[in-house]
Protein backbone atom coordinates (compact mmCIF):
# COMPACT_ATOMS: atom_id res chain seq x y z
CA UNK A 1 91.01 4.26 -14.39
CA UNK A 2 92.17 6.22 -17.30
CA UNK A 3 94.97 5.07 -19.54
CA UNK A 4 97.57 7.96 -21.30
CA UNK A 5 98.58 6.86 -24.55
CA UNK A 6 102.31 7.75 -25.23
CA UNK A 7 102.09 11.17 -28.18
CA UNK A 8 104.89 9.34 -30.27
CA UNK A 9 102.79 6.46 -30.87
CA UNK A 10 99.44 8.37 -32.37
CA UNK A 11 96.68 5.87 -31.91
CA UNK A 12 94.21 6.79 -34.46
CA UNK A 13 90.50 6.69 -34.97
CA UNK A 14 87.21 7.71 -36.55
CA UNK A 15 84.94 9.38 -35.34
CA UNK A 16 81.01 9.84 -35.80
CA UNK A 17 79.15 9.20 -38.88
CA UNK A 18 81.24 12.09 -40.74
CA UNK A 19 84.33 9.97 -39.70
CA UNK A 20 86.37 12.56 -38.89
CA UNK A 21 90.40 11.30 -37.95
CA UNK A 22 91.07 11.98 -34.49
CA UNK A 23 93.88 11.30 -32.41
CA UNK A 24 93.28 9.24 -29.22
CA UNK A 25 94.88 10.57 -26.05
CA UNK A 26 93.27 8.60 -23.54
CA UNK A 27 91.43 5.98 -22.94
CA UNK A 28 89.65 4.19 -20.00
CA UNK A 29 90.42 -0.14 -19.65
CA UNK A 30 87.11 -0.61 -20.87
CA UNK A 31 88.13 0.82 -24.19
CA UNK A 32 85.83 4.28 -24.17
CA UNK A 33 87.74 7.08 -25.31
CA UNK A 34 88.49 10.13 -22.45
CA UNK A 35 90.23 12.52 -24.37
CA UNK A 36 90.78 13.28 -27.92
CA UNK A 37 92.01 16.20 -30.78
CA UNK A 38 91.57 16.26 -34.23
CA UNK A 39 94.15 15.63 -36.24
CA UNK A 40 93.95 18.85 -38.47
CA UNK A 41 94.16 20.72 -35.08
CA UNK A 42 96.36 19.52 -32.73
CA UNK A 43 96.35 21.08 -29.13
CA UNK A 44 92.35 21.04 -28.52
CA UNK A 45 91.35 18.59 -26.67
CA UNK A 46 88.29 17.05 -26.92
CA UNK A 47 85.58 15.39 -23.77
CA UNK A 48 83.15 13.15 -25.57
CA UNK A 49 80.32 11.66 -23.72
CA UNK A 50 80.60 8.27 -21.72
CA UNK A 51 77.73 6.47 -20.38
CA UNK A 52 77.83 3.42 -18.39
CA UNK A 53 81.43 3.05 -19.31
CA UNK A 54 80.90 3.42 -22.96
CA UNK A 55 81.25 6.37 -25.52
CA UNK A 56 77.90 8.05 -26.68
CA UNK A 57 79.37 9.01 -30.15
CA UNK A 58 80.96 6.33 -32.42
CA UNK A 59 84.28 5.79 -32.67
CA UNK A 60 86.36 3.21 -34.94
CA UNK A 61 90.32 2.84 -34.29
CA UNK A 62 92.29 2.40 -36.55
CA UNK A 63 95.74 1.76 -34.94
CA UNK A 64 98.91 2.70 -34.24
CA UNK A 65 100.79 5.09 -36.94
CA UNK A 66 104.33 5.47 -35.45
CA UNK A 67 106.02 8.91 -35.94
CA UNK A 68 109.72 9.35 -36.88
CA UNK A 69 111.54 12.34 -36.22
């Protein structure tokens, strides 16, 4: 089962050894990452990899950055 985070509450991560920032969109309750887009180019999202219920690339979250409009 797949988890949507909320977009005004940009749950943030690294990812891969280049650590690029990314922007978590969903997530499964094991804690692999479903979807994703960059931060620098919001709109495309991103697949990575799962196997056996985990993701194939690295990623590192970072938290929660709240956004105030």
């Amino acid at each position: 089962m797949a988890i949507r985070i909320d977009r005004n509450k940009n749950l943030l991560a690294y990812m891969g050894k280049n650590r690029k920032l990314v922007r978590v969109l969903t997530m499964t309750e094991s804690g692999a990452i479903v979807q994703y887009e960059l931060v620098d180019e919001p709109g495309k999202v991103y697949m990575p990899l799962i196997v056996k219920g985990k993701n194939v690339e690295r990623f590192e979250i970072l938290g929660e950055q709240l956004t105030l409009l």
